[in-house]
C-alpha atoms as a PDB file:
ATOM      1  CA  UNK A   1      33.096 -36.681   4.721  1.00  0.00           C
ATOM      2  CA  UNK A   2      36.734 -37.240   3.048  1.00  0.00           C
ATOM      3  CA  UNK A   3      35.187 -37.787  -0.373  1.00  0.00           C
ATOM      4  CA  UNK A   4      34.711 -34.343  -1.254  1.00  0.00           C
ATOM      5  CA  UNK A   5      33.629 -35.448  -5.002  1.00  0.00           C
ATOM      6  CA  UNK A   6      30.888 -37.529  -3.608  1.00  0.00           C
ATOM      7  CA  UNK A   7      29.853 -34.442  -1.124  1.00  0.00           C
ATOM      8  CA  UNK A   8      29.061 -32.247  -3.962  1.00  0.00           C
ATOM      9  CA  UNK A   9      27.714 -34.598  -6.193  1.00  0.00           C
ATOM     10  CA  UNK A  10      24.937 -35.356  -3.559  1.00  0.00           C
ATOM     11  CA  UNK A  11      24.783 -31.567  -2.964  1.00  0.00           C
ATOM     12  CA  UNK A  12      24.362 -31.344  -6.960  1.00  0.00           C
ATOM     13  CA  UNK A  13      21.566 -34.089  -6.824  1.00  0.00           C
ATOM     14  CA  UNK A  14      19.359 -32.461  -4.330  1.00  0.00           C
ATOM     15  CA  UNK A  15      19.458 -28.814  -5.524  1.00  0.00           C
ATOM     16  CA  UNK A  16      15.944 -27.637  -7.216  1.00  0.00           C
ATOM     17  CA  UNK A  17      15.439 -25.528  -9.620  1.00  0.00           C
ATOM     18  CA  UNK A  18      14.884 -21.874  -8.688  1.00  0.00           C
ATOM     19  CA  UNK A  19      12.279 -19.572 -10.671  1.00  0.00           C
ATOM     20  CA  UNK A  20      13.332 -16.479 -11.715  1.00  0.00           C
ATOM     21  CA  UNK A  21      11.099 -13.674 -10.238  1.00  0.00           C
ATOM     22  CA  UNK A  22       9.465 -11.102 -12.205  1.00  0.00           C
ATOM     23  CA  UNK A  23      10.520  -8.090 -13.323  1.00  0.00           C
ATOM     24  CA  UNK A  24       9.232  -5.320 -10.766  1.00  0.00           C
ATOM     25  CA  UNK A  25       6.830  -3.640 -13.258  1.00  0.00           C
ATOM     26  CA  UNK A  26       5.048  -7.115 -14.069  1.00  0.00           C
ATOM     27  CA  UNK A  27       5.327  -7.789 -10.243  1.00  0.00           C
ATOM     28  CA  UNK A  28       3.416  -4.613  -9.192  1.00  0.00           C
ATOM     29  CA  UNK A  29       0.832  -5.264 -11.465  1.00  0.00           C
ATOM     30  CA  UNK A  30       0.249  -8.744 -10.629  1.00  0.00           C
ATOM     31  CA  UNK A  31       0.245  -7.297  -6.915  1.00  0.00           C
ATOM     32  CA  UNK A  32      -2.697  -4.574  -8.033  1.00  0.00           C
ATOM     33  CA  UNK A  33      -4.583  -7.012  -9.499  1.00  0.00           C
ATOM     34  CA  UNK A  34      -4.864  -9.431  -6.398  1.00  0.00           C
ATOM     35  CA  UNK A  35      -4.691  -6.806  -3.516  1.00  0.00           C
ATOM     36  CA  UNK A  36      -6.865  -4.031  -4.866  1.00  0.00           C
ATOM     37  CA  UNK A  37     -10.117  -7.441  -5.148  1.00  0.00           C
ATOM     38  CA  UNK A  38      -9.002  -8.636  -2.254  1.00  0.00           C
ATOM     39  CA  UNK A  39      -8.941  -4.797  -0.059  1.00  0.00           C
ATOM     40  CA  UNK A  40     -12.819  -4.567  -1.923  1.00  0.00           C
ATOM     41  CA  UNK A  41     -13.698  -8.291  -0.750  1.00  0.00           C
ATOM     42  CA  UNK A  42     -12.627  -6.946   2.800  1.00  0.00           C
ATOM     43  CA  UNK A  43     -14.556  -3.618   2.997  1.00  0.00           C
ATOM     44  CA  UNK A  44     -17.813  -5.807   1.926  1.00  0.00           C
ATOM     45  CA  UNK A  45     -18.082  -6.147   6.306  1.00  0.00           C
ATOM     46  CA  UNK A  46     -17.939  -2.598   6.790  1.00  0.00           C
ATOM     47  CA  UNK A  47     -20.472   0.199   6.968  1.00  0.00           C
ATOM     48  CA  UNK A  48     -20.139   1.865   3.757  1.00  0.00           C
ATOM     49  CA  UNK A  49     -22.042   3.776   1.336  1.00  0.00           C
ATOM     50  CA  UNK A  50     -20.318   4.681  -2.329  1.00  0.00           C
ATOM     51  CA  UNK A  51     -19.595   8.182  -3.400  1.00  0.00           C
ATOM     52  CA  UNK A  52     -22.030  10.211  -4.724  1.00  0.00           C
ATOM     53  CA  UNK A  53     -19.918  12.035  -7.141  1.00  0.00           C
ATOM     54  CA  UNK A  54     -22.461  15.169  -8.123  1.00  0.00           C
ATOM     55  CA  UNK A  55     -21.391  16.405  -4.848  1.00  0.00           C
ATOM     56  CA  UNK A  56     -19.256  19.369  -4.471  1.00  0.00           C
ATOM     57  CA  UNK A  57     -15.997  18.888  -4.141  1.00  0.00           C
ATOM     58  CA  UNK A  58     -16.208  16.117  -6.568  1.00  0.00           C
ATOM     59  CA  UNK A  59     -13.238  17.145  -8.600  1.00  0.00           C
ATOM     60  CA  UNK A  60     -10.799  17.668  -5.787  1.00  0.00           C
ATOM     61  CA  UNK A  61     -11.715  14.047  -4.688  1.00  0.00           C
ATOM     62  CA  UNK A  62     -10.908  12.500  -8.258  1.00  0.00           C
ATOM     63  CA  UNK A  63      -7.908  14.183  -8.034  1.00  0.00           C
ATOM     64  CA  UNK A  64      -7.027  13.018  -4.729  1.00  0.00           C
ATOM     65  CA  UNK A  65      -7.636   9.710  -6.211  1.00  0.00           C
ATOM     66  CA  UNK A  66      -5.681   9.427  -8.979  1.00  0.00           C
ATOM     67  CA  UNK A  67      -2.622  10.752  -6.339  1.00  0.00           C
ATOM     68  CA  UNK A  68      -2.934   8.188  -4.303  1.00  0.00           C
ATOM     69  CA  UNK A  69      -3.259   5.694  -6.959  1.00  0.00           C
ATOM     70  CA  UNK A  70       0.106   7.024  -8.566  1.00  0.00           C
ATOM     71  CA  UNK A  71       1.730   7.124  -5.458  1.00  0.00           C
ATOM     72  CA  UNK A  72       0.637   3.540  -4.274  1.00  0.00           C
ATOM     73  CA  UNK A  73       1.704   1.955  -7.392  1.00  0.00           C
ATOM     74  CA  UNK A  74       5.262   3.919  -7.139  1.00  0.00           C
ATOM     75  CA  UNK A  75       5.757   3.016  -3.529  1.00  0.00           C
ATOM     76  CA  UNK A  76       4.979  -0.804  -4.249  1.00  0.00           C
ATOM     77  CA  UNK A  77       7.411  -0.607  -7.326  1.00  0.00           C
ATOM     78  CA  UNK A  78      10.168   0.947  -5.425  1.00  0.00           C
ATOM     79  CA  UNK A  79       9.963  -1.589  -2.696  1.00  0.00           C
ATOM     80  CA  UNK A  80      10.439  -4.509  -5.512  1.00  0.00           C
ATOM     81  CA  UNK A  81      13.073  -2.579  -6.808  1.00  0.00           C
ATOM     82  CA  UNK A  82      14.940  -2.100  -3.453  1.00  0.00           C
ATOM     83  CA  UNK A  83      14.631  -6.113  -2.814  1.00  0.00           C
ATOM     84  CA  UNK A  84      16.881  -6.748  -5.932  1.00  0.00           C
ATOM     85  CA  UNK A  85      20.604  -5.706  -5.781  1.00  0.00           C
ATOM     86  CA  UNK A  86      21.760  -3.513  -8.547  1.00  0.00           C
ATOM     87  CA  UNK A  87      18.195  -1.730  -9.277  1.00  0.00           C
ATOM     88  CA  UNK A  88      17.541   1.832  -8.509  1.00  0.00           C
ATOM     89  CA  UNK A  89      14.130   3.045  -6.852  1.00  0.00           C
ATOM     90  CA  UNK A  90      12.455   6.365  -7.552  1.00  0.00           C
ATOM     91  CA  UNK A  91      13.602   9.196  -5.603  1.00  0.00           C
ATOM     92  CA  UNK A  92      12.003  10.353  -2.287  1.00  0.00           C
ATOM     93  CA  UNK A  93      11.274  13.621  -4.129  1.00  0.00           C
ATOM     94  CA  UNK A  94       8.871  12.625  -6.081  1.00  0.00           C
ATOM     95  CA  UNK A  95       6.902  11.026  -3.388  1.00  0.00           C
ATOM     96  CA  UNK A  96       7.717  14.056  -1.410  1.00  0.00           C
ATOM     97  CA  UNK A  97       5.601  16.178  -4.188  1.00  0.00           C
ATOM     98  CA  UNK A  98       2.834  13.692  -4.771  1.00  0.00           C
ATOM     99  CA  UNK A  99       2.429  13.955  -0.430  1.00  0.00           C
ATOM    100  CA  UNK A 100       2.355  17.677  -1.439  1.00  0.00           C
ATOM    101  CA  UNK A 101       0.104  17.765  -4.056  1.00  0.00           C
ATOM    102  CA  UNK A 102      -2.328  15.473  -2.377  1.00  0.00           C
ATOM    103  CA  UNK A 103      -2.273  17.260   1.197  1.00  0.00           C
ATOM    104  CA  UNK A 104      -2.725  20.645  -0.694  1.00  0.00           C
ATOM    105  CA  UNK A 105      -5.637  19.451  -2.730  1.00  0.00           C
ATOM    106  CA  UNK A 106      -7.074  18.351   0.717  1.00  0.00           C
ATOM    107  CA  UNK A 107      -6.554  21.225   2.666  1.00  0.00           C
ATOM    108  CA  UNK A 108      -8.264  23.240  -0.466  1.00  0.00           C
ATOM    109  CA  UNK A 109     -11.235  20.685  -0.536  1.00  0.00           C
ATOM    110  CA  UNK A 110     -11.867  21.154   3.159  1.00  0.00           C
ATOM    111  CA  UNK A 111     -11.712  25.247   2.899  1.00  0.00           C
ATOM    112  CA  UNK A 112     -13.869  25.013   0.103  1.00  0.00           C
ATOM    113  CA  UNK A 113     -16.493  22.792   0.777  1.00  0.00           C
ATOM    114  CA  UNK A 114     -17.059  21.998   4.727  1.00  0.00           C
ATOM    115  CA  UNK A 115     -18.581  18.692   5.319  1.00  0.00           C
ATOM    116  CA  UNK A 116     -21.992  18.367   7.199  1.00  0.00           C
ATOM    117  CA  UNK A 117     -21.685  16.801  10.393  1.00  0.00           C
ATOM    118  CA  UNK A 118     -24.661  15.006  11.518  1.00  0.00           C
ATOM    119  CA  UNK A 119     -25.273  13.656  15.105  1.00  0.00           C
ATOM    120  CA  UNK A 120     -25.947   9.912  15.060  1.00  0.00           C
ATOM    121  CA  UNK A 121     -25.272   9.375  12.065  1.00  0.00           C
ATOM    122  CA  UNK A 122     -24.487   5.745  11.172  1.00  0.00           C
ATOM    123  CA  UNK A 123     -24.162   5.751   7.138  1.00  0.00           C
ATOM    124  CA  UNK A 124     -20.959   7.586   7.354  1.00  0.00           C
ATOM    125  CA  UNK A 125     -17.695   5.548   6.848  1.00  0.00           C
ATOM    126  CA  UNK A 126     -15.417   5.113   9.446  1.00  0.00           C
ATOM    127  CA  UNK A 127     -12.577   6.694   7.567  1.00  0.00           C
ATOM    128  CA  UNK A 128      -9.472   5.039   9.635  1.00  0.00           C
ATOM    129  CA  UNK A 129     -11.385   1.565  10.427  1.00  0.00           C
ATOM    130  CA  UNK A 130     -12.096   1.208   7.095  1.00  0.00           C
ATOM    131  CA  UNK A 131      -8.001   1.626   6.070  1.00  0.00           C
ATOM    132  CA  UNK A 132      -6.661  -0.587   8.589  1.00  0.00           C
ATOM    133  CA  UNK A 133      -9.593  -3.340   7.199  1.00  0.00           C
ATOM    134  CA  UNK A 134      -8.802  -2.964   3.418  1.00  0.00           C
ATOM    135  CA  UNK A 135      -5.128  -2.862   4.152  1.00  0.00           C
ATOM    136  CA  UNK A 136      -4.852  -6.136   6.368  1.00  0.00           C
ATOM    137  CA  UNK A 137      -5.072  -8.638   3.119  1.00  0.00           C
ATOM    138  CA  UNK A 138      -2.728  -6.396   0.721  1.00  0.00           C
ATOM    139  CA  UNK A 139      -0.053  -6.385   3.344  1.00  0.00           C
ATOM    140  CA  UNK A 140      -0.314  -9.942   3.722  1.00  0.00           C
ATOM    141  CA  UNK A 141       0.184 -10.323  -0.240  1.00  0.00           C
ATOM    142  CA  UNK A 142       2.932  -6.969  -0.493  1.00  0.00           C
ATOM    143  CA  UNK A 143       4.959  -8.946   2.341  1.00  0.00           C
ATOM    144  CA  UNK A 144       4.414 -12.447   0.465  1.00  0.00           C
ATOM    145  CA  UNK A 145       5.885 -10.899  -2.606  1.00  0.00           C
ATOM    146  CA  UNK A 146       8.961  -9.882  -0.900  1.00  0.00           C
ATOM    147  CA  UNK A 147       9.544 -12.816   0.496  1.00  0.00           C
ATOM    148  CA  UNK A 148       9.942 -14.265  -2.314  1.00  0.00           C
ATOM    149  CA  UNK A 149      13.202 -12.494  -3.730  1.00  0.00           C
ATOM    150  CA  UNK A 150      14.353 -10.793   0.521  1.00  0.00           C
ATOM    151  CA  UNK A 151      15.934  -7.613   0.299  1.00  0.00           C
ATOM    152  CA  UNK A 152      19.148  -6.146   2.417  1.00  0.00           C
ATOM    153  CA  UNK A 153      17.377  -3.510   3.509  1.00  0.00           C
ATOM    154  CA  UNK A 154      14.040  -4.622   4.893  1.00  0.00           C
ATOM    155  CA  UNK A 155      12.944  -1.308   6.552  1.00  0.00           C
ATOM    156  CA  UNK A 156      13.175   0.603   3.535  1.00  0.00           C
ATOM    157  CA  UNK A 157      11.107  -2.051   1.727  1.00  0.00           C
ATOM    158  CA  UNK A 158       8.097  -2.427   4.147  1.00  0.00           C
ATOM    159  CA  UNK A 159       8.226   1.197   4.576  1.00  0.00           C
ATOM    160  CA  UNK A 160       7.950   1.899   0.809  1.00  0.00           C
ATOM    161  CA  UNK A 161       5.524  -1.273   0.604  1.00  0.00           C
ATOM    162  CA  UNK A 162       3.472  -0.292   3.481  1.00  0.00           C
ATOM    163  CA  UNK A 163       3.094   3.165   1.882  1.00  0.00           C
ATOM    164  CA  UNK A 164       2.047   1.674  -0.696  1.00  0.00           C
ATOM    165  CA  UNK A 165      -0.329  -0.261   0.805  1.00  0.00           C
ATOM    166  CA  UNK A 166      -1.475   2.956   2.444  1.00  0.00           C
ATOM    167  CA  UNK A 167      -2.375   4.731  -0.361  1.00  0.00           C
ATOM    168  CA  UNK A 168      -4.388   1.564  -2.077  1.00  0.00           C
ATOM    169  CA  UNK A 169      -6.493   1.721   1.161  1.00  0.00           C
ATOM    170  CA  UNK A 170      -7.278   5.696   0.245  1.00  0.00           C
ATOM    171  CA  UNK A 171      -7.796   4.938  -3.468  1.00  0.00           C
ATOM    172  CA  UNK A 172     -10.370   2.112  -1.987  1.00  0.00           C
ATOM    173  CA  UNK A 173     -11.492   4.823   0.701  1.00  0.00           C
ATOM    174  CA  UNK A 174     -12.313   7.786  -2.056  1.00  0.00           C
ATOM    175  CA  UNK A 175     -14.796   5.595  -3.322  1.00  0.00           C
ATOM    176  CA  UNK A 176     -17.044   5.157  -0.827  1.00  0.00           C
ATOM    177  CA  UNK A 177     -16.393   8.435   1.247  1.00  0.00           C
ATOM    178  CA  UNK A 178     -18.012  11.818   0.701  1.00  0.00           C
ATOM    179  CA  UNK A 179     -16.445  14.166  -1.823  1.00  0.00           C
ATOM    180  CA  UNK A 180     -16.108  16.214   0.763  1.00  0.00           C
ATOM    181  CA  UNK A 181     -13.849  16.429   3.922  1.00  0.00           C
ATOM    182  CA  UNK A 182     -13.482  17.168   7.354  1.00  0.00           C
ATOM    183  CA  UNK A 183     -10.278  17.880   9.190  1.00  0.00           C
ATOM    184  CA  UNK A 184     -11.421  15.126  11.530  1.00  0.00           C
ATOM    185  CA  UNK A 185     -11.163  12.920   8.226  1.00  0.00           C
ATOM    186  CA  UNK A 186      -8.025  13.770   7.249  1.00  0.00           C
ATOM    187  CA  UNK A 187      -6.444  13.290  10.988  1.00  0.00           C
ATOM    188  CA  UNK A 188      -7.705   9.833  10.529  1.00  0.00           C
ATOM    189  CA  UNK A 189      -6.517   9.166   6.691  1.00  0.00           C
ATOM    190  CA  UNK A 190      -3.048  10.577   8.042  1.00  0.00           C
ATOM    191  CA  UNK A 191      -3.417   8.028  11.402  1.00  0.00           C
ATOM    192  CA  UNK A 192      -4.399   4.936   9.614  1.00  0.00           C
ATOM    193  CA  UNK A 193      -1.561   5.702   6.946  1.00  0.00           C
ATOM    194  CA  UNK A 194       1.206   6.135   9.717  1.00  0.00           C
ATOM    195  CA  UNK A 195      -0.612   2.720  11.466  1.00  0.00           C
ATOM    196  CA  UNK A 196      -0.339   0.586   8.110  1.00  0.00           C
ATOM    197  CA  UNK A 197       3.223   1.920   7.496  1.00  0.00           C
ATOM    198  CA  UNK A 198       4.116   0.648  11.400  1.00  0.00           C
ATOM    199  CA  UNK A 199       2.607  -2.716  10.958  1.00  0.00           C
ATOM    200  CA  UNK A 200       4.007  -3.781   7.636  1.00  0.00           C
ATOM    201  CA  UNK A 201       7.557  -2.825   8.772  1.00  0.00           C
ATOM    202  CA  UNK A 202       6.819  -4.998  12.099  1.00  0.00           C
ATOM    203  CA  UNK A 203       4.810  -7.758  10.570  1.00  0.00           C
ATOM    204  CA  UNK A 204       7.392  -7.969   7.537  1.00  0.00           C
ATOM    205  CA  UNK A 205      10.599  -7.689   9.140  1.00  0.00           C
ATOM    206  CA  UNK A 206      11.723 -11.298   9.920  1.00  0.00           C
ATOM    207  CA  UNK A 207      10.241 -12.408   6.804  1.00  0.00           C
ATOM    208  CA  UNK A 208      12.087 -10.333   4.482  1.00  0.00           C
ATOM    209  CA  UNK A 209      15.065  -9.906   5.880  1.00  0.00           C
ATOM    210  CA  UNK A 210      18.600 -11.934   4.095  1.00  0.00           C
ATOM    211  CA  UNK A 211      19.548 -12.191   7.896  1.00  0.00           C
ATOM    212  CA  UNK A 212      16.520 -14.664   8.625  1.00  0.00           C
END
């Protein structure tokens, strides 16, 4: 085309609008509130029984929760953050003590109080099945949310989203698990975490990505 007045008035005509995104702290909360119902909706099909929290151990296990709570909502906020240029996401050290903190506060809970093992017993929750379950809908909504603004550095962001996800699906996990542990249990936590992490960096990749 020779006219190039006409080009880019046509070009002018048929651009749309574009909606500003959130700001990351109003994003991560909208993201709790629909993935957190949603991870819930999906452990209705498991086998589950909720926590009876008079048991011993109790305390360690609210603790535990509220770490992987923190650390969920940090890791989901730092992957919004690292999807728009110019913003700076938390430092790995403090997700390096949180990891601390909560592994310690494991590793006490399972010297401390040694969980029962039963043979044949069904009511107990299949601690890394029941992750990988809760975590399938909130990566599917972590991933949709950063599509929306793409990031140049999609690893980093499904990493820190899929850790994020990660720790959701223990803060879902704490409440229907016994208060105490096994080191059987905490193999699996630490299997289903590295799983989730894997899959929302390969699920994500192309749809994040500037580069698609």
């Amino acid at each position: 085309m020779a006219d190039h007045d006409l080009l880019i008035e046509k070009l002018g005509r048929a651009i749309t609008p574009v909606t500003r995104p959130w700001l990351p702290h109003w994003r991560v909360i909208a993201w709790i509130a629909t993935a957190l119902p949603c991870g819930i909706a999906a452990s209705v099909w498991l086998n589950r029984a909720h926590t009876d929290w008079s048991q011993a151990g109790a305390v360690w296990s609210i603790l535990q929760l509220l770490l992987t709570f923190s650390a969920g909502t940090l890791a989901v906020r730092n992957a919004f953050l690292l999807s728009i240029a110019g913003q700076r996401p938390l430092s790995w050290k403090w997700f390096a003590m949180l990891a601390s903190l909560w592994l310690v506060s494991t590793l006490l809970n399972l010297h401390l109080h040694h969980a029962p093992r039963i043979a044949g017993h069904e009511e107990e929750t299949n601690c890394y099945l029941f992750m990988v379950v809760v975590s399938a809908p909130m990566v599917a909504l972590v991933i949709g949310y950063l599509r929306r603004t793409r990031t140049l550095f999609p690893a980093r962001s499904l990493g820190a989203a899929g850790t994020g996800v990660a720790c959701m699906a223990l803060t879902l996990l704490s409440l229907c698990h016994p208060t105490h542990i096994s080191l059987a249990d905490l193999l699996m936590h630490i299997a289903a975490t590295a799983t989730i992490v894997a899959v929302t960096i390969v699920l994500g990749y192309k749809w994040v990505s500037l580069a698609d």
